[in-house]
C-alpha atoms as a PDB file:
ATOM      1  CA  UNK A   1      19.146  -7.308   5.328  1.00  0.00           C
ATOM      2  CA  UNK A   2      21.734  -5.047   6.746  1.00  0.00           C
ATOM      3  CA  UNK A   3      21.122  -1.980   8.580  1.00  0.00           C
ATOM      4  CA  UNK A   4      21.989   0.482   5.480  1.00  0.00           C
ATOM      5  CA  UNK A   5      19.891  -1.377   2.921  1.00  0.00           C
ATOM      6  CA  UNK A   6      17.215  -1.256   6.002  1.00  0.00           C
ATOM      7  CA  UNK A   7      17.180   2.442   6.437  1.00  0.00           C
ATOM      8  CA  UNK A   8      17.537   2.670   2.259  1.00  0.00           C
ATOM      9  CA  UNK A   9      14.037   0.822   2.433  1.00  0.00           C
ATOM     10  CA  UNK A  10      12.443   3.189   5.337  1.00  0.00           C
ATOM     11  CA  UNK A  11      13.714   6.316   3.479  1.00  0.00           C
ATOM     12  CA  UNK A  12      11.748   5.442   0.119  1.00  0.00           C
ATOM     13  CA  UNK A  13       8.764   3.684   2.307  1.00  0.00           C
ATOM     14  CA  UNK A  14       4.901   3.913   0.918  1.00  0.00           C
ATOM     15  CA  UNK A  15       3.543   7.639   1.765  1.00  0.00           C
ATOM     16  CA  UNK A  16      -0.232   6.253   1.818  1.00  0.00           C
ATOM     17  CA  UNK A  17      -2.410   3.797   1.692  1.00  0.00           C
ATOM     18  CA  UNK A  18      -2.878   3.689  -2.058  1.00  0.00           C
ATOM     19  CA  UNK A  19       0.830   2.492  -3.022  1.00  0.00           C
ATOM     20  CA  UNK A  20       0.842   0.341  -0.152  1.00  0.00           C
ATOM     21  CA  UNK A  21      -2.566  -1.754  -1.598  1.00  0.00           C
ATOM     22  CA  UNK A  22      -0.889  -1.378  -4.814  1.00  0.00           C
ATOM     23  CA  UNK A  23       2.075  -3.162  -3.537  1.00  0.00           C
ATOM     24  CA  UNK A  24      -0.464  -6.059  -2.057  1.00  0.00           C
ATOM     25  CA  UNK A  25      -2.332  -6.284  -4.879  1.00  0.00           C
ATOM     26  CA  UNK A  26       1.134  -6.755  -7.086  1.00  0.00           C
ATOM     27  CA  UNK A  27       2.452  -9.327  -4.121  1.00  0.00           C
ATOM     28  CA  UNK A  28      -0.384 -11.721  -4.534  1.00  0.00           C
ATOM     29  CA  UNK A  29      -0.341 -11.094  -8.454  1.00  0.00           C
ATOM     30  CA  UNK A  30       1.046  -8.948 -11.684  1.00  0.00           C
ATOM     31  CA  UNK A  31      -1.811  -6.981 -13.240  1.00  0.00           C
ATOM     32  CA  UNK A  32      -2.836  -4.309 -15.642  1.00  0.00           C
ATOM     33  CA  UNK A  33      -3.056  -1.098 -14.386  1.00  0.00           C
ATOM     34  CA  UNK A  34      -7.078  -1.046 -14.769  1.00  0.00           C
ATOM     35  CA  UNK A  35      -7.180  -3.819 -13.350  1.00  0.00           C
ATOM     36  CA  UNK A  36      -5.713  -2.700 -10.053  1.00  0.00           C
ATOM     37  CA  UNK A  37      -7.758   0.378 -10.759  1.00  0.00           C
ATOM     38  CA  UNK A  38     -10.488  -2.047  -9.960  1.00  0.00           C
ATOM     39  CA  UNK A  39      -9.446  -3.950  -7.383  1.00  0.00           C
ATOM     40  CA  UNK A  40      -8.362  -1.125  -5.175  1.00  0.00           C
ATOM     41  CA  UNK A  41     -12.036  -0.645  -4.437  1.00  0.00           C
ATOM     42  CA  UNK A  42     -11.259  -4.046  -1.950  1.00  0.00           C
ATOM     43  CA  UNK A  43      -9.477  -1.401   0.272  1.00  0.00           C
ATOM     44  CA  UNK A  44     -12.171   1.280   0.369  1.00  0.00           C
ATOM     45  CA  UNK A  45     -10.161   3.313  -2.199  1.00  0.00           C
ATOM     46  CA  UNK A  46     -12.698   4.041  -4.938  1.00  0.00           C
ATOM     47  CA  UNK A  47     -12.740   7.931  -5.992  1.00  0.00           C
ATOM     48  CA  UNK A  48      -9.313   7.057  -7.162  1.00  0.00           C
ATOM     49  CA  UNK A  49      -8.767   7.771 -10.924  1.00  0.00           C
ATOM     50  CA  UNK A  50      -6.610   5.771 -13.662  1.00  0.00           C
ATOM     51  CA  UNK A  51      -4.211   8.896 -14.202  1.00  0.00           C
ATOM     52  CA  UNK A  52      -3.476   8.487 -10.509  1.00  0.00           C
ATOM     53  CA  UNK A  53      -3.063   5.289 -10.330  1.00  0.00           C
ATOM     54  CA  UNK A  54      -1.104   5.029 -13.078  1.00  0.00           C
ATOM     55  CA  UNK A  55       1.613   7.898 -11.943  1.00  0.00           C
ATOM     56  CA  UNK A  56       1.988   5.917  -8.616  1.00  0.00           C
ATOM     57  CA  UNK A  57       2.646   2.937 -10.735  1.00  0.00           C
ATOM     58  CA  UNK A  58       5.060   5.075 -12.878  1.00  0.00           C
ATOM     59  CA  UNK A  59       6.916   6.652  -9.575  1.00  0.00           C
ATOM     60  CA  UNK A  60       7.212   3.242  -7.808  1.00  0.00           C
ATOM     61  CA  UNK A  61       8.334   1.913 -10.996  1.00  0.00           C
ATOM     62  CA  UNK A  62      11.104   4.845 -10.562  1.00  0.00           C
ATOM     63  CA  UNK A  63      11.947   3.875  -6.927  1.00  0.00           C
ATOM     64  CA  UNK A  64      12.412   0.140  -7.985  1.00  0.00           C
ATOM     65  CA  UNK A  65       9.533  -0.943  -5.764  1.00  0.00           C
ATOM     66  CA  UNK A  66       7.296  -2.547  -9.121  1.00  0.00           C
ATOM     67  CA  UNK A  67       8.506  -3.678 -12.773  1.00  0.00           C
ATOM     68  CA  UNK A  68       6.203  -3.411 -15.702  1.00  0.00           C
ATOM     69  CA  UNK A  69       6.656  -5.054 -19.132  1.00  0.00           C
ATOM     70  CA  UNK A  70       4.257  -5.284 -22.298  1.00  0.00           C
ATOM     71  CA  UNK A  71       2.114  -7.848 -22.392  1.00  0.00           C
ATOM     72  CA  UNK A  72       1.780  -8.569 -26.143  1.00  0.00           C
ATOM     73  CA  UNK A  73       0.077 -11.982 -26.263  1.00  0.00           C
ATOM     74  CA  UNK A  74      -3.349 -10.628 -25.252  1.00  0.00           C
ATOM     75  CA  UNK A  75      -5.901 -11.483 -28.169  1.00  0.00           C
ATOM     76  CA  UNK A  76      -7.569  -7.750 -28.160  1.00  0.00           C
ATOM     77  CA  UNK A  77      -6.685  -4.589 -28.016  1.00  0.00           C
ATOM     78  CA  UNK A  78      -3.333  -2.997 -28.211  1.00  0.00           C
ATOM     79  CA  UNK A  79      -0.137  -4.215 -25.331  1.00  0.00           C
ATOM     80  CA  UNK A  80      -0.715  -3.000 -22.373  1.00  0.00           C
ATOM     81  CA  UNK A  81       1.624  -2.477 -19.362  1.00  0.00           C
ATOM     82  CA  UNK A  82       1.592  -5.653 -16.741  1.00  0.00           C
ATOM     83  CA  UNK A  83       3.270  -4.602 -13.457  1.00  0.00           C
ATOM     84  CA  UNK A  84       4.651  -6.969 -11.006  1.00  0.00           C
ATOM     85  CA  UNK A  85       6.461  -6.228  -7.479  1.00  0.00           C
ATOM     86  CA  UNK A  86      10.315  -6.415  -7.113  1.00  0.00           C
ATOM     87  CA  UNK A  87      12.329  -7.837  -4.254  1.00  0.00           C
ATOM     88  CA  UNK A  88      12.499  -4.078  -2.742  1.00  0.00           C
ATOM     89  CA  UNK A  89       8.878  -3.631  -3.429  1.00  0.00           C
ATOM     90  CA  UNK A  90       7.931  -6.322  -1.010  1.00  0.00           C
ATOM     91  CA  UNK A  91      10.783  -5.491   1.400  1.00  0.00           C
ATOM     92  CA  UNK A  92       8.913  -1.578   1.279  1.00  0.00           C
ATOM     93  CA  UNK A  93       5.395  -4.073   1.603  1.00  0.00           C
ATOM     94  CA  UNK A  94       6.638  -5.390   4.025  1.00  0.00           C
ATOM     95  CA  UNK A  95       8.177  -2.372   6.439  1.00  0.00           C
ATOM     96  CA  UNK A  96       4.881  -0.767   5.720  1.00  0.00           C
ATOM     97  CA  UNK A  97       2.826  -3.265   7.015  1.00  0.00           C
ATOM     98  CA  UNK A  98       4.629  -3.401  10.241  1.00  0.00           C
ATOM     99  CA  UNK A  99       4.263   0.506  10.369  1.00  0.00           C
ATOM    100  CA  UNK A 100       0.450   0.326  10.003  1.00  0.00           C
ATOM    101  CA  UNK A 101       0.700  -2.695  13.067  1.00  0.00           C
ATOM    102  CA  UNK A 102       2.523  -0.182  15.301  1.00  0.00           C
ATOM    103  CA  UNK A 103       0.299   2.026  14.325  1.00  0.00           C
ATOM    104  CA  UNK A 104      -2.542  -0.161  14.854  1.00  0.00           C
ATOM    105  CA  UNK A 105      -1.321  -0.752  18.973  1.00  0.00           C
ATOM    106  CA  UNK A 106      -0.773   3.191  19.565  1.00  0.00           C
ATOM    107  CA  UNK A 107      -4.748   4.035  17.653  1.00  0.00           C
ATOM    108  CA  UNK A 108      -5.986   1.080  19.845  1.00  0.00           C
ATOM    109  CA  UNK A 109      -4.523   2.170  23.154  1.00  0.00           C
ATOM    110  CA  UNK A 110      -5.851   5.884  22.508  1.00  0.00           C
ATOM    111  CA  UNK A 111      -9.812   4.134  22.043  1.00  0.00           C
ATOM    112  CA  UNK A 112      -9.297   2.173  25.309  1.00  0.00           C
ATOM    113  CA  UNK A 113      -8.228   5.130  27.123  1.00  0.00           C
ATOM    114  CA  UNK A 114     -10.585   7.540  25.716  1.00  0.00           C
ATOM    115  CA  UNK A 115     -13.301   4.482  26.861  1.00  0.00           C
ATOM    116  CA  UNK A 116     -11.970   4.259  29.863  1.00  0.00           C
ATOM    117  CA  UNK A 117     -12.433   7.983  30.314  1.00  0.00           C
ATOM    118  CA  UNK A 118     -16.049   8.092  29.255  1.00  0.00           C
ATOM    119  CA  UNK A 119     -17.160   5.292  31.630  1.00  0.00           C
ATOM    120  CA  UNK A 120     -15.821   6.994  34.457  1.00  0.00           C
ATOM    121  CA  UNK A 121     -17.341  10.017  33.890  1.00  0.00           C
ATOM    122  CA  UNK A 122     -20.638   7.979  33.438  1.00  0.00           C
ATOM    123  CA  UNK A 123     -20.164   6.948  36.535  1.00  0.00           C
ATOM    124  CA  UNK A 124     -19.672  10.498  38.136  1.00  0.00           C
ATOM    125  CA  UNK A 125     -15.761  10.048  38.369  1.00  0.00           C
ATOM    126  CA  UNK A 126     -14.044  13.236  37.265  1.00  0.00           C
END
């Protein structure tokens, strides 16, 4: 990837953690949007409701990170959407994921210091 498409990618990255387990859950498989609905609850995200998640399908759709097409062979029920990740959707996964590692290293160096701190004040060290 060169460095324009690169900073292309960082400019239209995730904003939180719900398009970013939406982009997950569409890497390991396409789905409905109800049933990502449900399956977001895997991440802790559960207050969430369908109209949400279905405009963050709608604006990554926009941004070219997901696809969606009608899936007309189901046996009940009228079509409903199935939405699938695109090559720049997992690039964006991807980027995000390292974000959230970096970010990761600088949280877990803050709790060791702040530890570090506490113990020595146990310890009468000012």
């Amino acid at each position: 990837m060169g460095k324009a498409q690169s900073r292309q990618i960082r400019g239209c990255r995730a904003t939180g953690m719900r398009e970013a387990a939406l982009l997950l859950l569409l890497h390991r498989e396409p789905a409905h949007g109800y049933t990502l609905l449900e399956q977001l609850k895997e991440f802790g995200l559960r207050e969430i409701s369908s109209s949400v998640i279905y405009r963050a399908l709608r604006d990554m759709e926009a941004r070219g990170w997901v696809a969606s097409m009608w899936d007309e062979e189901q046996t009940q029920g009228p079509p409903r959407r199935v939405y699938c990740i695109t090559n720049l959707g997992g690039q964006v996964l991807a980027l995000w994921v390292q974000d959230l590692e970096e970010s990761r290293k600088r949280i877990d160096y803050l709790l060791r210091a702040y530890d570090r701190h506490v113990e020595k004040r146990k310890n009468g060290h000012h």
